[in-house]
Protein backbone atom coordinates (compact mmCIF):
# COMPACT_ATOMS: atom_id res chain seq x y z
CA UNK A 1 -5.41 -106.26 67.77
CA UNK A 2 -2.52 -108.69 67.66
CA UNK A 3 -0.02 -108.68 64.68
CA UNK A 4 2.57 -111.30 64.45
CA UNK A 5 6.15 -109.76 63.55
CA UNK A 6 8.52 -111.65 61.66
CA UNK A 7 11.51 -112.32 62.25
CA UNK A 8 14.46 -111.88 60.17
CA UNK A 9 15.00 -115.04 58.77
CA UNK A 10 18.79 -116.30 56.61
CA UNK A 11 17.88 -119.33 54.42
CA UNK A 12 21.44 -120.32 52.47
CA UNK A 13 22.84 -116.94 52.51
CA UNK A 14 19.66 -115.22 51.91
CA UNK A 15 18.52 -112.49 54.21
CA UNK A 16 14.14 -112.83 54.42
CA UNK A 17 12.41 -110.04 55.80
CA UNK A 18 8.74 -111.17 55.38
CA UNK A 19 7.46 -114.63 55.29
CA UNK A 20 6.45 -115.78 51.27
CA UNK A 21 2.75 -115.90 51.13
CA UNK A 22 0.96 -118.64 49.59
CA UNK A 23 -0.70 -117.96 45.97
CA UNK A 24 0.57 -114.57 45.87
CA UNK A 25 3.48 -113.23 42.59
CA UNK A 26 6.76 -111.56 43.62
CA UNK A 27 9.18 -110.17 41.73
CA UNK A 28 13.35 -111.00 41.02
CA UNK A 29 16.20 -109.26 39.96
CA UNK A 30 19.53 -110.91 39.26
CA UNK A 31 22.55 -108.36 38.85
CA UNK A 32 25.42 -110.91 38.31
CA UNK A 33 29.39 -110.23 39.06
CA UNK A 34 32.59 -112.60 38.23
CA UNK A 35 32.93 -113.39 42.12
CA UNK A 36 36.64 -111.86 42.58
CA UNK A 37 35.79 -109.60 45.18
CA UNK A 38 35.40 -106.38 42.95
CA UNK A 39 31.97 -105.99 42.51
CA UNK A 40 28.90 -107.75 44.13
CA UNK A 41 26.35 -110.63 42.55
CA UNK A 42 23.16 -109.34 43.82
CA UNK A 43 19.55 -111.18 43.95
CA UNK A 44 16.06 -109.32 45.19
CA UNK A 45 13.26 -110.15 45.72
CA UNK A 46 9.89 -107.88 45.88
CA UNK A 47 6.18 -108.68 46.30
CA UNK A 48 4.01 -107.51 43.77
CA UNK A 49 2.02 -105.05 43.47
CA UNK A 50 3.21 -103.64 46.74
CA UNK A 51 6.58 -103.76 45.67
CA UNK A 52 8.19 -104.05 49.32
CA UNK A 53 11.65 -106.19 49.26
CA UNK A 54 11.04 -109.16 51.12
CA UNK A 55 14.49 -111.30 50.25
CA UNK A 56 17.99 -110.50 49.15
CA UNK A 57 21.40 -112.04 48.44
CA UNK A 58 24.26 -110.52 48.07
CA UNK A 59 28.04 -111.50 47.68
CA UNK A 60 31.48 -110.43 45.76
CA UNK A 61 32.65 -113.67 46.08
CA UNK A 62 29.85 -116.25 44.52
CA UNK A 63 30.78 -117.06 41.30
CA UNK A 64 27.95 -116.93 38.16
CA UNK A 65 27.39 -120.99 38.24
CA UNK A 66 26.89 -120.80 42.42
CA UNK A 67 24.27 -117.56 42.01
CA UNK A 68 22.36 -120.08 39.71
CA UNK A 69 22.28 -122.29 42.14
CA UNK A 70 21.30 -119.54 44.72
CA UNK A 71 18.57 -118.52 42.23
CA UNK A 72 17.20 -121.86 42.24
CA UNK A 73 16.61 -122.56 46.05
CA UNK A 74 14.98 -119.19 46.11
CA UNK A 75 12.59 -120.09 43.33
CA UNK A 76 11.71 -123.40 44.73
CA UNK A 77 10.94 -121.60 47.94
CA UNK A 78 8.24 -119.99 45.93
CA UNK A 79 7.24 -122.63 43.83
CA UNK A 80 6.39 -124.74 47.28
CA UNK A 81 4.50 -122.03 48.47
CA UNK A 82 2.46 -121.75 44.48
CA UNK A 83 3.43 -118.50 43.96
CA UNK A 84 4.04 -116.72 40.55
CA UNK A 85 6.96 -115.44 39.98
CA UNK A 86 8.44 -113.17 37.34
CA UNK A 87 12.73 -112.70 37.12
CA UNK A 88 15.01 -110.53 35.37
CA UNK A 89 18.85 -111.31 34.85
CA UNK A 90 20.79 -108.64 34.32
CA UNK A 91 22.37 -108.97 30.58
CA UNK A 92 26.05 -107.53 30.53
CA UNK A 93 29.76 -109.12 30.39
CA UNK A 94 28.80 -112.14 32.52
CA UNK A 95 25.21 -112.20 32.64
């Protein structure tokens, strides 16, 4: 039996390790940061229910109003692709 691997794939500064399946709901968590190098702005991404991370971004240096915009592409990636989606953003000083 053949399986097809994929490859890791960057798209913008985020790091893919499975391809996004049509039709199918995944899962995001957004832990914000300021962006001044102390502490890292993180996004993930799992499929659900198998809950295995398929995506992530991660930076100390992306400020709150560029992870927005980072949150974006990666939900129109899914949207393209009809999935349902469900996010969390992580509520604290700059959340």
């Amino acid at each position: 039996v053949s399986q097809s691997r994929y490859e890791e794939a960057d798209i913008r500064g985020v790091k893919f390790w499975e391809e996004i399946k049509s039709e199918c709901t995944y899962l995001i968590g957004v832990d914000p940061a300021t962006g001044n190098g102390l502490d890292f702005s993180v996004i993930t991404v799992f499929s659900f229910p198998q809950l295995n991370q398929i995506a992530e971004y991660r930076s100390n240096t992306t400020s709150t109003n560029e992870l927005y915009n980072v949150l974006k592409n990666i939900m129109l990636q899914f949207e393209r692709k009809k999935c349902s989606l469900y996010f969390s953003i992580e509520n604290n000083g700059v959340g």
